[in-house]
N, C-alpha and C. Protein backbone atom coordinates (compact mmCIF):
# COMPACT_ATOMS: atom_id res chain seq x y z
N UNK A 1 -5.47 0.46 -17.83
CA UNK A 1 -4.61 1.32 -17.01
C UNK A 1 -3.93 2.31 -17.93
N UNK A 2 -4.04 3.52 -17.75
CA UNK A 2 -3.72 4.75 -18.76
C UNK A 2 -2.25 5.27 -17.86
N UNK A 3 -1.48 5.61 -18.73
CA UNK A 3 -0.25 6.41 -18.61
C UNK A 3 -0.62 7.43 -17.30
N UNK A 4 0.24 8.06 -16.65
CA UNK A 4 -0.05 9.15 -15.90
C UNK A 4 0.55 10.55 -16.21
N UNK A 5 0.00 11.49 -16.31
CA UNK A 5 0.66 12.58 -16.80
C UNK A 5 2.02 12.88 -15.60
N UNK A 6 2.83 13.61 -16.06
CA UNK A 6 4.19 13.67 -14.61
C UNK A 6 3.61 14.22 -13.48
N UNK A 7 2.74 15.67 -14.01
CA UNK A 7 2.44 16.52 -12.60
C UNK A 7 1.32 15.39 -11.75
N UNK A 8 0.92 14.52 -11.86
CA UNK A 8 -0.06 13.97 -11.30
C UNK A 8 0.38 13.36 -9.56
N UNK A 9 2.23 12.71 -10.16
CA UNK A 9 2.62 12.04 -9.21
C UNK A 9 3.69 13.23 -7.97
N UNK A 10 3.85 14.27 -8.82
CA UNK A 10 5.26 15.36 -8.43
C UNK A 10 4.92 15.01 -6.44
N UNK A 11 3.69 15.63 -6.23
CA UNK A 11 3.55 15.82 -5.02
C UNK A 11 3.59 15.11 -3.79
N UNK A 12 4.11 13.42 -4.15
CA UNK A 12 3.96 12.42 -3.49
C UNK A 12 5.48 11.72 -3.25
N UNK A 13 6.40 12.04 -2.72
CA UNK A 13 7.92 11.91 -2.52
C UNK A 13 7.83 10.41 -1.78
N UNK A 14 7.25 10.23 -1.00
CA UNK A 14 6.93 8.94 -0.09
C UNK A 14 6.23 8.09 -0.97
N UNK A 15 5.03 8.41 -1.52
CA UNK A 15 5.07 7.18 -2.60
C UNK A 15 5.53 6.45 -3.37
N UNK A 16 6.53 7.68 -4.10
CA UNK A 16 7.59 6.74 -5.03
C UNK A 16 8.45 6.27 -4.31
N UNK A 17 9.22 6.84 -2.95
CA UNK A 17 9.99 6.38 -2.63
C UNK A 17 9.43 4.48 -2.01
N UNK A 18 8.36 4.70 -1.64
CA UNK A 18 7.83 3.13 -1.04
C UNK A 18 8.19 2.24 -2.68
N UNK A 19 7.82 3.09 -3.64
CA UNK A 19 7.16 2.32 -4.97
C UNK A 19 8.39 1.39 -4.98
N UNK A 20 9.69 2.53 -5.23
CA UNK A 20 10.72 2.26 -5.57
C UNK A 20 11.66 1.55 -4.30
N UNK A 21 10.99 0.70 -3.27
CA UNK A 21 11.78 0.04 -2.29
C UNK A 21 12.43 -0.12 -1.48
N UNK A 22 12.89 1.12 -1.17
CA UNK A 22 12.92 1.73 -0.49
C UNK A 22 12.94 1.37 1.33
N UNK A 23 11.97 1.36 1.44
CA UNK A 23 11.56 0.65 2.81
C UNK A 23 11.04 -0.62 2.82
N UNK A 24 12.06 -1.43 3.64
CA UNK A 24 11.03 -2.86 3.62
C UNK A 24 11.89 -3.83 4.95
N UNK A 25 11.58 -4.53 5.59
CA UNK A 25 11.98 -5.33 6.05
C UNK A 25 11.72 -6.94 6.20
N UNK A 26 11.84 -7.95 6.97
CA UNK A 26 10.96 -8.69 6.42
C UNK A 26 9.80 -8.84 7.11
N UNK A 27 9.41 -10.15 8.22
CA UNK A 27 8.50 -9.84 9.29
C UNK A 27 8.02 -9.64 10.23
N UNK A 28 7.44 -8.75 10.82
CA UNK A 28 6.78 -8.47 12.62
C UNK A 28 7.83 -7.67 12.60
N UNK A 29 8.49 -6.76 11.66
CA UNK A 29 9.83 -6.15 12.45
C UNK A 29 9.35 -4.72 12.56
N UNK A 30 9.99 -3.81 13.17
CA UNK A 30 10.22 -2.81 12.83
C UNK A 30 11.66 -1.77 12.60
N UNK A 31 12.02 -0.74 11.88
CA UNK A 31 13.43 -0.17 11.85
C UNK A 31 12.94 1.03 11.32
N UNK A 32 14.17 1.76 12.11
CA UNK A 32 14.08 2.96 12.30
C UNK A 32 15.33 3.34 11.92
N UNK A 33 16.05 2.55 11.23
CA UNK A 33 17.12 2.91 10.46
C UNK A 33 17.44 3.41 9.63
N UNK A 34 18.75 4.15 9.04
CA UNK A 34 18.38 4.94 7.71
C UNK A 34 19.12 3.59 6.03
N UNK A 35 19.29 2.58 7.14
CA UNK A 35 19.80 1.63 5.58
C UNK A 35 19.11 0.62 5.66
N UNK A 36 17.80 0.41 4.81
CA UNK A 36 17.13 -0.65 5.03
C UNK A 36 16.58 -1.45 3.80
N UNK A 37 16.73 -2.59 3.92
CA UNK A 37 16.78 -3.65 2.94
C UNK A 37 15.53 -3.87 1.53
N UNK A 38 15.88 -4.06 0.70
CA UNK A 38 14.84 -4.24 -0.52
C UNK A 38 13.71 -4.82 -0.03
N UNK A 39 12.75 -3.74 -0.15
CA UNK A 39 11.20 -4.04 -0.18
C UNK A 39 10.75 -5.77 -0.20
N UNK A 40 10.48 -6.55 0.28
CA UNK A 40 9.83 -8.21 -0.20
C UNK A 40 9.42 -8.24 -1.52
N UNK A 41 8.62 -7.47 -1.24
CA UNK A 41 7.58 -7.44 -2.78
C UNK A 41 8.65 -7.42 -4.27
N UNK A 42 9.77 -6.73 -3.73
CA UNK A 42 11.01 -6.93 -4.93
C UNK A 42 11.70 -7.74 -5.31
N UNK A 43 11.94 -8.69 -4.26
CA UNK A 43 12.94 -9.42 -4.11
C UNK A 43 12.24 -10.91 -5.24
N UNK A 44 13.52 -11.21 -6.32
CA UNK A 44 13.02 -12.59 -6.60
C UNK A 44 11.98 -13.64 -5.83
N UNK A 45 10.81 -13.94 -7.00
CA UNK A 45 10.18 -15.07 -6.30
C UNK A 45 9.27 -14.59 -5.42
N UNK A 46 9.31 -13.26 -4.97
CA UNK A 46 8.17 -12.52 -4.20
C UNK A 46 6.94 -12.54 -4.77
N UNK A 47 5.60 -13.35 -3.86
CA UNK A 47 4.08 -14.08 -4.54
C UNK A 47 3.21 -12.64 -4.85
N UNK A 48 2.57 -12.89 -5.95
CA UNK A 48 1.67 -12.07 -6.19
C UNK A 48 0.12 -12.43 -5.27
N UNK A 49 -0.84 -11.23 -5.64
CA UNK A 49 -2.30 -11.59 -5.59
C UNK A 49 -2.67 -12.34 -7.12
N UNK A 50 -3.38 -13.11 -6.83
CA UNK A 50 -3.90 -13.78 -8.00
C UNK A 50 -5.16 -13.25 -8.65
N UNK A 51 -4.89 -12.09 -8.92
CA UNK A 51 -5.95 -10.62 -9.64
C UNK A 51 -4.98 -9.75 -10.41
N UNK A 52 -5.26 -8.99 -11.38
CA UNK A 52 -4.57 -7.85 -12.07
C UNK A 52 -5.17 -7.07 -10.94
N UNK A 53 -4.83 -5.30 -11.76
CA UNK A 53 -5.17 -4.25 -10.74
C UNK A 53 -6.80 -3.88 -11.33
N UNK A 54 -6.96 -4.28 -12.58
CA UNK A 54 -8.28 -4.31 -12.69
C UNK A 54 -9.18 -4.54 -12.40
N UNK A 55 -9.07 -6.16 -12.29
CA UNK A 55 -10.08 -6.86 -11.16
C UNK A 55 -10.14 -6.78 -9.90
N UNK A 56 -8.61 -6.45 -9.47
CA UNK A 56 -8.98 -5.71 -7.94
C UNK A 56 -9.86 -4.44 -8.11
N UNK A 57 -10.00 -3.68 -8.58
CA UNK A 57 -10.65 -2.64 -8.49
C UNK A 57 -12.15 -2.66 -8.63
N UNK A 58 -12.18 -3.62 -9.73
CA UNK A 58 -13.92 -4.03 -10.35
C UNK A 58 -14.36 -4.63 -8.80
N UNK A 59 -13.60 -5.66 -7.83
CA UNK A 59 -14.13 -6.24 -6.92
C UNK A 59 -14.19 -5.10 -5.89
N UNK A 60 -13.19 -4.27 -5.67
CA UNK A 60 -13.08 -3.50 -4.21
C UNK A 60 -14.21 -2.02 -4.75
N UNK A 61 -14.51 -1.73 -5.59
CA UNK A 61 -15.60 -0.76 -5.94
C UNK A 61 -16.94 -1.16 -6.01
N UNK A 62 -17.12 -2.41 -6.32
CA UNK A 62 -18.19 -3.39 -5.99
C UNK A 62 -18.74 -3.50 -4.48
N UNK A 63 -17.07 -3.66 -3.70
CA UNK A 63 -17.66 -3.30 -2.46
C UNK A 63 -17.60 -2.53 -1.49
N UNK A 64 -17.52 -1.57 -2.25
CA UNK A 64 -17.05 -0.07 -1.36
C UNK A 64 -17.57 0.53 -2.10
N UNK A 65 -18.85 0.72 -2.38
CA UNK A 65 -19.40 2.16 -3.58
C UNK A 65 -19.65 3.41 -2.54
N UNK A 66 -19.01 3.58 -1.29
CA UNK A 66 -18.80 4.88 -1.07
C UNK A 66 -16.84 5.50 -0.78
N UNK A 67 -16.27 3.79 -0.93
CA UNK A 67 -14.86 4.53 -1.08
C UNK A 67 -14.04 4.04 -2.58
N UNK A 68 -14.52 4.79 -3.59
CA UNK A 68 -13.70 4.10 -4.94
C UNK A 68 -12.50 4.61 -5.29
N UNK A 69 -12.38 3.86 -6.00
CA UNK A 69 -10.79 4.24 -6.77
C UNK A 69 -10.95 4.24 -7.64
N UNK A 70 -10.58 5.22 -8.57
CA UNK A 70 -10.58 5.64 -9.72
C UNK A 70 -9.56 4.94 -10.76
N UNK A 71 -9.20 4.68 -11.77
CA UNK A 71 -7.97 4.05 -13.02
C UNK A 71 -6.76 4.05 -12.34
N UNK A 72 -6.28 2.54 -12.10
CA UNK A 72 -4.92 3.54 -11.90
C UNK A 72 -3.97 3.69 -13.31
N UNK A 73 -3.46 4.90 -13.00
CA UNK A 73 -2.73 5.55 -14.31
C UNK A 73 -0.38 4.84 -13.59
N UNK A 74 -0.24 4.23 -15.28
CA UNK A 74 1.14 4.02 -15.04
C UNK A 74 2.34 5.04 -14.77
N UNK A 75 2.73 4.50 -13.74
CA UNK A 75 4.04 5.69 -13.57
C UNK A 75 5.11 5.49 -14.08
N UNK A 76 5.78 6.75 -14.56
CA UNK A 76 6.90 6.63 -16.10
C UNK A 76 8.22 6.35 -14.61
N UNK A 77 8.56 4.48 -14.86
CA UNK A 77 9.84 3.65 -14.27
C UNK A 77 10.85 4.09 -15.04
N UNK A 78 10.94 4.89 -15.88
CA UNK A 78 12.23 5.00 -16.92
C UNK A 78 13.87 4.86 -15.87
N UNK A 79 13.54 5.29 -15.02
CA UNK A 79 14.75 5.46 -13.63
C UNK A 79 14.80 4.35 -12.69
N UNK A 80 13.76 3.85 -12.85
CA UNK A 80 13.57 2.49 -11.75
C UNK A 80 14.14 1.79 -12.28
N UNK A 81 15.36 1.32 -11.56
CA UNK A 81 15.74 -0.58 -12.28
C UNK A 81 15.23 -1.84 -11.79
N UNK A 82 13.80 -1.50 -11.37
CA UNK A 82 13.17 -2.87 -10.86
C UNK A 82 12.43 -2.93 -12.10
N UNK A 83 11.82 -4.61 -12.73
CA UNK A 83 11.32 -4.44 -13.86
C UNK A 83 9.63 -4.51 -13.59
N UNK A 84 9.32 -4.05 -12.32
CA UNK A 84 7.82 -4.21 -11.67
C UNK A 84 7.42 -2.77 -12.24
N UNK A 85 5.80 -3.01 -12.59
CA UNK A 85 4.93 -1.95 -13.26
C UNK A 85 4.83 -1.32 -12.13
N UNK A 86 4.53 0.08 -12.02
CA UNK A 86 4.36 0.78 -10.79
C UNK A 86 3.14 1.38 -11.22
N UNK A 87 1.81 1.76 -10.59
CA UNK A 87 0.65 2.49 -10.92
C UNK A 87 0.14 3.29 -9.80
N UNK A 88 -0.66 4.12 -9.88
CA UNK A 88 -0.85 4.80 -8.90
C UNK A 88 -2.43 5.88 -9.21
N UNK A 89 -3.58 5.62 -8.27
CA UNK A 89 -4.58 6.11 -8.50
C UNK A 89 -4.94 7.13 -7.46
N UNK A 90 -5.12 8.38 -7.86
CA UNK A 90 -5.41 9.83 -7.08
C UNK A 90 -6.78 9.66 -6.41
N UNK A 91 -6.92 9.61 -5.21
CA UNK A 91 -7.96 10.08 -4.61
C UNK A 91 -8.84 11.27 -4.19
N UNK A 92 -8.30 11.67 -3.93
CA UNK A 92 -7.95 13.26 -3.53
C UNK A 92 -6.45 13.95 -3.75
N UNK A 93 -6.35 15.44 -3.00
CA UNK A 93 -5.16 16.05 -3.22
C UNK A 93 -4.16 15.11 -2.07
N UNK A 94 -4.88 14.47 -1.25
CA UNK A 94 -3.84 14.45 -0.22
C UNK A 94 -3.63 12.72 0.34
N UNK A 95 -4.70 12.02 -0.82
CA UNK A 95 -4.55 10.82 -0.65
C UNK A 95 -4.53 9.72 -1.96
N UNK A 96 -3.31 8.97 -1.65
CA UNK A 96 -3.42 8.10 -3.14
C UNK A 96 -4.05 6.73 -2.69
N UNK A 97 -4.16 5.73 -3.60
CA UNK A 97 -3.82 4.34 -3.98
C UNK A 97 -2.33 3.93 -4.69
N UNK A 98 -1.72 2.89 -4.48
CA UNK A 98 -0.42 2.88 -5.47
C UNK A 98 -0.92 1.20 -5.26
N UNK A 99 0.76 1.13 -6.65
CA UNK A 99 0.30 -0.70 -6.83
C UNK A 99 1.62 -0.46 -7.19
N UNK A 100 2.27 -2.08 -7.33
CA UNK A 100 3.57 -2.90 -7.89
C UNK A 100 3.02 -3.97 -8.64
N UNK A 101 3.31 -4.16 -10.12
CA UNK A 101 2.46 -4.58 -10.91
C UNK A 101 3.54 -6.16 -11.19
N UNK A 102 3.52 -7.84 -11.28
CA UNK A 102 4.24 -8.02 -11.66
C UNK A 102 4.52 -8.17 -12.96
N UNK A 103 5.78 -8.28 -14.07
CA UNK A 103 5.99 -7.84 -15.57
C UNK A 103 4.88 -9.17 -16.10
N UNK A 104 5.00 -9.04 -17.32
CA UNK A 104 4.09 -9.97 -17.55
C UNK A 104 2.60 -10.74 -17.34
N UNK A 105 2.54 -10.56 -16.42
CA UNK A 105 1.50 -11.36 -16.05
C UNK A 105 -0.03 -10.14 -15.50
N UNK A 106 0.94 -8.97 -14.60
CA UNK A 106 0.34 -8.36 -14.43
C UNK A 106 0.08 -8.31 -13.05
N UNK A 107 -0.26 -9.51 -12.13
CA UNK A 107 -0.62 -9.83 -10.88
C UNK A 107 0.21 -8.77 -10.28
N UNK A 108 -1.02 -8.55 -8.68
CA UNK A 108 -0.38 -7.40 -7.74
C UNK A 108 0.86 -8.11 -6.76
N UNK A 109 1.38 -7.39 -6.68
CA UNK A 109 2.84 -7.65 -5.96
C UNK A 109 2.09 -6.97 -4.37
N UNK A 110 2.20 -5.90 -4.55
CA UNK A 110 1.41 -4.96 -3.43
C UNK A 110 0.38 -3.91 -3.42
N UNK A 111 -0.24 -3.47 -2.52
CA UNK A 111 -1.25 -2.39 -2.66
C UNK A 111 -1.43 -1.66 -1.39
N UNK A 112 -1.03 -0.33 -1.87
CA UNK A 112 -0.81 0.98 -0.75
C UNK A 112 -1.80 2.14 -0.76
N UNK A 113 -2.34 2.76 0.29
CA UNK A 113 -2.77 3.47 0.31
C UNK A 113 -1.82 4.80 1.02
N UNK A 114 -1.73 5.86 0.46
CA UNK A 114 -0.63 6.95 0.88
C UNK A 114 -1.45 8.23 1.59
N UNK A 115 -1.45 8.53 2.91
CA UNK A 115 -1.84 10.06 2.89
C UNK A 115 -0.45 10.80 3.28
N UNK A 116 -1.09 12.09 2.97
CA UNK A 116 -0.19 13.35 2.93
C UNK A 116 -1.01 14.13 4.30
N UNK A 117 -0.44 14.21 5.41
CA UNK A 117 -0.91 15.01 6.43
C UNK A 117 -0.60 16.75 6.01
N UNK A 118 -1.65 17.56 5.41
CA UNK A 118 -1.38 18.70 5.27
C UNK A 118 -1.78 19.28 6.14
N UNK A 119 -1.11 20.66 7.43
CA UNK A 119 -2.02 21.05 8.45
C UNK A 119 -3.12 22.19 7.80
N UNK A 120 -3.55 22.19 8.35
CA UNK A 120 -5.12 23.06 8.38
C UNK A 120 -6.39 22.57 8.69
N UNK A 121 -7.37 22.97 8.77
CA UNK A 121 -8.50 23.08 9.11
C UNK A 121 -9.44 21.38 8.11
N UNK A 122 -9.01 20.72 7.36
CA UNK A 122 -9.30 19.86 7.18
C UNK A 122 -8.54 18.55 6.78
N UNK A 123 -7.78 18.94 7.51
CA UNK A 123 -6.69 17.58 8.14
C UNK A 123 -7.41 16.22 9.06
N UNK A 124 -8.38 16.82 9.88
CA UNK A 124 -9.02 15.64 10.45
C UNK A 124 -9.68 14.68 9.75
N UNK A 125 -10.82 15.57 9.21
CA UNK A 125 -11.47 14.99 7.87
C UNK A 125 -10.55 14.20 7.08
N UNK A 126 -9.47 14.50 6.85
CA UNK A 126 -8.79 14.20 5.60
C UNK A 126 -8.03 12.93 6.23
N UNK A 127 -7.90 12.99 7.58
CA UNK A 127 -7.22 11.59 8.16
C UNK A 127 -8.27 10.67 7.98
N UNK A 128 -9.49 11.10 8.48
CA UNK A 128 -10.40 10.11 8.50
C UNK A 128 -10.90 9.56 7.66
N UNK A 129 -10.61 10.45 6.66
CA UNK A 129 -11.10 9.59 5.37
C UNK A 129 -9.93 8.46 4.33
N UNK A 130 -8.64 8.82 5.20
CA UNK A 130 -7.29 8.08 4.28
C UNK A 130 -7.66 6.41 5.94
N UNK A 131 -8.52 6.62 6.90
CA UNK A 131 -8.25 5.55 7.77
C UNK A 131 -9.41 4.76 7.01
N UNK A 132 -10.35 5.29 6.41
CA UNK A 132 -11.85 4.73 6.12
C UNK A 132 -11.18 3.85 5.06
N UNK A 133 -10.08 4.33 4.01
CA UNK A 133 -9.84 3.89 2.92
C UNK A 133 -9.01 2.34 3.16
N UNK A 134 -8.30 2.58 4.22
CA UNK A 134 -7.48 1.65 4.85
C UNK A 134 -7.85 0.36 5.24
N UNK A 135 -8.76 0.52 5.98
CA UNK A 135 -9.61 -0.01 6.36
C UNK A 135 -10.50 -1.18 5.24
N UNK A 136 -10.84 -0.24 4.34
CA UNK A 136 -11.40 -0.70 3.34
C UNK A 136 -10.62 -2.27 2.22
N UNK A 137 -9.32 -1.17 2.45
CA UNK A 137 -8.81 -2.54 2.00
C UNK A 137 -8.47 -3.42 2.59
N UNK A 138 -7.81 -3.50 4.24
CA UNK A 138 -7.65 -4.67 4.98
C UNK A 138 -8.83 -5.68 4.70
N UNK A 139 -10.21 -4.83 4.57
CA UNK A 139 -11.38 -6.17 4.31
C UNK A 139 -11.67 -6.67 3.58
N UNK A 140 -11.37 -5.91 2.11
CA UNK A 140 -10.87 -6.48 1.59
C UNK A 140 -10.32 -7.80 1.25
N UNK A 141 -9.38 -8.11 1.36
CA UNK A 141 -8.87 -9.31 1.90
C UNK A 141 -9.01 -10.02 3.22
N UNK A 142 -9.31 -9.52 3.86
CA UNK A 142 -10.01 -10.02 5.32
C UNK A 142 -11.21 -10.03 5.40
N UNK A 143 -11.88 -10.62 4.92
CA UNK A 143 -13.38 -10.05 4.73
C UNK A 143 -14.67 -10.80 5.82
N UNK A 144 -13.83 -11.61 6.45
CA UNK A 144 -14.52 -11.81 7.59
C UNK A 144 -14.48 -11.20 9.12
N UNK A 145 -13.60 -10.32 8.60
CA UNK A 145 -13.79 -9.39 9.56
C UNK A 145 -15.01 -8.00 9.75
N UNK A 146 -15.25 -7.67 10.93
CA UNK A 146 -16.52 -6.83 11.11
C UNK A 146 -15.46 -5.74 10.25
N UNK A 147 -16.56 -4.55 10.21
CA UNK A 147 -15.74 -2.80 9.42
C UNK A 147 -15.36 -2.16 11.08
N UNK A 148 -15.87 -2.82 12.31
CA UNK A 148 -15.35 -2.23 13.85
C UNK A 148 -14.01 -3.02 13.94
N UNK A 149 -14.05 -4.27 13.86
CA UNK A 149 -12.62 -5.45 14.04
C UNK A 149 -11.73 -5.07 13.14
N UNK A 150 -11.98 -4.79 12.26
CA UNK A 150 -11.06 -4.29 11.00
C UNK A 150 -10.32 -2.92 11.34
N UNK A 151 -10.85 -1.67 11.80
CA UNK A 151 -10.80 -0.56 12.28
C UNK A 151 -9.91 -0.28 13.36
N UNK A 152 -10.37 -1.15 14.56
CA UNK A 152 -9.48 -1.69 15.37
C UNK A 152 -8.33 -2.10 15.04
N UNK A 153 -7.96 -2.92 14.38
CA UNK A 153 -6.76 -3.99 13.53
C UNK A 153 -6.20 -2.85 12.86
N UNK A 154 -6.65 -1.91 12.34
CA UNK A 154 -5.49 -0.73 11.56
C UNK A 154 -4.99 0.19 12.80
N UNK A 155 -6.27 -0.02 13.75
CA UNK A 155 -5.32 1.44 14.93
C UNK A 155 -4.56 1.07 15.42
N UNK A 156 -3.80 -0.47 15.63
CA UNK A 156 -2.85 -1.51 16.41
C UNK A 156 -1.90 -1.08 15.56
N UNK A 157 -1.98 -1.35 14.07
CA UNK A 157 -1.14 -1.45 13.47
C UNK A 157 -0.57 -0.21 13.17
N UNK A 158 -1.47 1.04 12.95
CA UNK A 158 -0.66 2.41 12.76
C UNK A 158 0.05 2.83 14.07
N UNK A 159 -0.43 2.54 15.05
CA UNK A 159 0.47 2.85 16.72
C UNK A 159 0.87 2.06 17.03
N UNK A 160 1.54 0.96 16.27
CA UNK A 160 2.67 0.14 16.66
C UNK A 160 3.83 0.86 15.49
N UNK A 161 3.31 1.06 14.61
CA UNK A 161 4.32 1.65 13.27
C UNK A 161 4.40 2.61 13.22
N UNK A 162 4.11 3.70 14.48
CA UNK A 162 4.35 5.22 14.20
C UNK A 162 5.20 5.61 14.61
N UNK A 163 5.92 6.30 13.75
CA UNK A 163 7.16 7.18 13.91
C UNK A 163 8.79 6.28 12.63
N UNK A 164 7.58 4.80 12.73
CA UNK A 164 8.59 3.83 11.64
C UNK A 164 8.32 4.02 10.37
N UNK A 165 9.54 4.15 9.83
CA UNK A 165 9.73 4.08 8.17
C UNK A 165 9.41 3.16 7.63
N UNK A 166 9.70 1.86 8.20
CA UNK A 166 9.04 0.46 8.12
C UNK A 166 8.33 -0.43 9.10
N UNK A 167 7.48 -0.99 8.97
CA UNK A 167 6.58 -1.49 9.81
C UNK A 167 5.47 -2.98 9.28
N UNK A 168 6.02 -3.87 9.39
CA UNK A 168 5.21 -4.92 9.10
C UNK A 168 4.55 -6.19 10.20
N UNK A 169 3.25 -6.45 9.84
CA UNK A 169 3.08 -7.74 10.87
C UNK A 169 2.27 -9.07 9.56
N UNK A 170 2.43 -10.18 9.92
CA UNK A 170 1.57 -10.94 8.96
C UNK A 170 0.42 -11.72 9.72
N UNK A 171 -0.54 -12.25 8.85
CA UNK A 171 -1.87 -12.46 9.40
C UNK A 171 -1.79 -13.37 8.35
N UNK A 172 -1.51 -14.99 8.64
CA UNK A 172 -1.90 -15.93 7.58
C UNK A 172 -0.71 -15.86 6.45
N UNK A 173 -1.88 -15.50 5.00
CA UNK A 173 -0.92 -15.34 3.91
C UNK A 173 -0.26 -14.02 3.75
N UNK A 174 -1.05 -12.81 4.68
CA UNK A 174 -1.05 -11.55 4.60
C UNK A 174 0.22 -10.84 5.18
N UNK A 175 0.41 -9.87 4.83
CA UNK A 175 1.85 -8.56 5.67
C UNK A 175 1.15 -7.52 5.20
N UNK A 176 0.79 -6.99 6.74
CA UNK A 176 0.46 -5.71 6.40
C UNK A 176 1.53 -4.66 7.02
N UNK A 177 1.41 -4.14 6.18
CA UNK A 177 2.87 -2.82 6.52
C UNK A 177 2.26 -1.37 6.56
N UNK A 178 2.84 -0.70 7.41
CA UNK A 178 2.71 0.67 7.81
C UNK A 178 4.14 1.47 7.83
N UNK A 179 4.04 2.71 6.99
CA UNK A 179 5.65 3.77 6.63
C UNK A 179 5.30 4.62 7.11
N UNK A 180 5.16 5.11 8.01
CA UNK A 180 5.09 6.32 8.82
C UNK A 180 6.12 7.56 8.55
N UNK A 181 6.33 8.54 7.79
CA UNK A 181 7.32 9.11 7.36
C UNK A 181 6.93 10.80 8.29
N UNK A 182 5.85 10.54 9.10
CA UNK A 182 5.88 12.28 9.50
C UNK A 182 4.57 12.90 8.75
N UNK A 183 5.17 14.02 8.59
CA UNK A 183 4.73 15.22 7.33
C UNK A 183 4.58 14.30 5.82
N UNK A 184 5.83 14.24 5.80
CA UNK A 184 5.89 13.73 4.25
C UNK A 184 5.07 12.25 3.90
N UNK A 185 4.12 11.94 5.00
CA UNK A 185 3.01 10.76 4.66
C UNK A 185 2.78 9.77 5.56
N UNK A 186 2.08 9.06 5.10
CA UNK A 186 1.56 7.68 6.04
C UNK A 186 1.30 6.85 4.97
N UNK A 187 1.95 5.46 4.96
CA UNK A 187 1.52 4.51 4.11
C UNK A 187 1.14 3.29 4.38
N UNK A 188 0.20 3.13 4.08
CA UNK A 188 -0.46 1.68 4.80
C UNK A 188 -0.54 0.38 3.79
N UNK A 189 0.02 -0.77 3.66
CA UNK A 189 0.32 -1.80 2.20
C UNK A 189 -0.49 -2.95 2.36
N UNK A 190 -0.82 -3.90 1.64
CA UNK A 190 -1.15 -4.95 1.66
C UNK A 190 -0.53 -6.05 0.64
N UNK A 191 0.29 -6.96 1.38
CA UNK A 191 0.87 -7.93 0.17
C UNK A 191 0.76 -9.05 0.56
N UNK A 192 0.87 -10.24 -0.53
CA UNK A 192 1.01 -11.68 0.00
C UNK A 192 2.62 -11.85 0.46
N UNK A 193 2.28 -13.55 1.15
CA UNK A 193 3.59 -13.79 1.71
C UNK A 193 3.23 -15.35 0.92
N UNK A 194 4.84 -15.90 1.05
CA UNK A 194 4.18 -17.19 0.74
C UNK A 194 4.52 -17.99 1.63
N UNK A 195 3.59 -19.19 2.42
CA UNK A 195 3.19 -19.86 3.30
C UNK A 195 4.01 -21.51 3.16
N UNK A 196 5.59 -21.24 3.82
CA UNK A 196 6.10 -22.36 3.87
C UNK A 196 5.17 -23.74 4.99
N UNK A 197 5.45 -24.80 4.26
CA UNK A 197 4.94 -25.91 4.88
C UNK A 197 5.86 -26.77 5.66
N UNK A 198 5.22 -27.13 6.47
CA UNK A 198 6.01 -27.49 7.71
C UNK A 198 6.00 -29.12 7.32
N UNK A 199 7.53 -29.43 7.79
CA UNK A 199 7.89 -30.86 7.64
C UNK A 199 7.60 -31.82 8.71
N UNK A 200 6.94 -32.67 8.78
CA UNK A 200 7.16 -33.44 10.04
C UNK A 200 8.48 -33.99 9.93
């Protein structure tokens, strides 16, 4: 994972702001509030994936050799007082990958995909290709799901979370979250939860 130059990230205000925690609640919720609580993924004791961002990538390019992701490059936290690695891989102009790295170890905390709705003439395209990406990763980790069931499962989830800053539902070990910010982006996450056991 290589450094990121500054201008790489300038154009993405909603990414850092997700990076940095911005939005979070805990689960099935949604808020539309403007004071809302530390991200999960931040909070002490919050479970990783049991992969670096490397091996996620070696596996999800393995199985997506028509939607890859490129290195992700580290973003300079010098301002962040969370002690989580933040990374972030360019897709295009108008769509990222991001990650929350945890210290040490490395394991993913979370994994976002960001578009930037720019209007013009290839905005559709450009949605369709930040839903293909989305998609990609719900199966990612869901991988018994069809690429139609999966597809489905993100259009529930982006039109239940639209117009929300925060937006989460869980599936198992999973929370998938949707930041709907407008103009200034669409962010779609994938993180673990951890799976209390029930007492008789």
């Amino acid at each position: 994972m290589k450094k990121a130059p500054g201008s790489l990230l300038t154009p993405i205000p909603i990414l850092l702001a997700l990076l940095m925690g911005t939005a979070a609640h805990a689960d099935d919720v949604s808020s539309r509030s403007n004071d809302l609580p530390t991200a999960p993924y931040l909070l002490p004791g919050a479970p990783t994936f049991d992969m670096s961002i490397a091996q996620f990538r070696e596996k999800y390019n393995t199985a997506n050799p028509d939607l890859p992701l490129s290195e992700y490059r580290a973003i300079d936290s010098r301002l962040d007082k969370s002690p989580l690695t933040r990374a972030a891989s360019k897709i295009s102009e108008t769509l990222y990958a991001s990650t929350a790295l945890e210290p040490g170890t490395g394991k993913i905390k979370t994994l976002q995909i960001t578009w930037l709705p720019i209007p013009g003439p290839d905005e559709k395209a450009a949605q369709e290709k930040a839903q293909a990406y989305m998609t990609a990763l719900m199966r990612f980790f869901s991988p018994t799901r069809s690429p139609e069931d999966s597809r489905k499962r993100l259009n529930e989830l982006l039109s239940k979370g639209k117009g929300a800053r925060y937006y989460s539902q869980t599936e198992g070990a999973l929370r998938f979250v949707v930041a709907d910010n407008g103009e200034k982006g669409l962010t779609f996450a994938v993180e673990p939860i951890k799976l209390s056991l029930t007492v008789p």
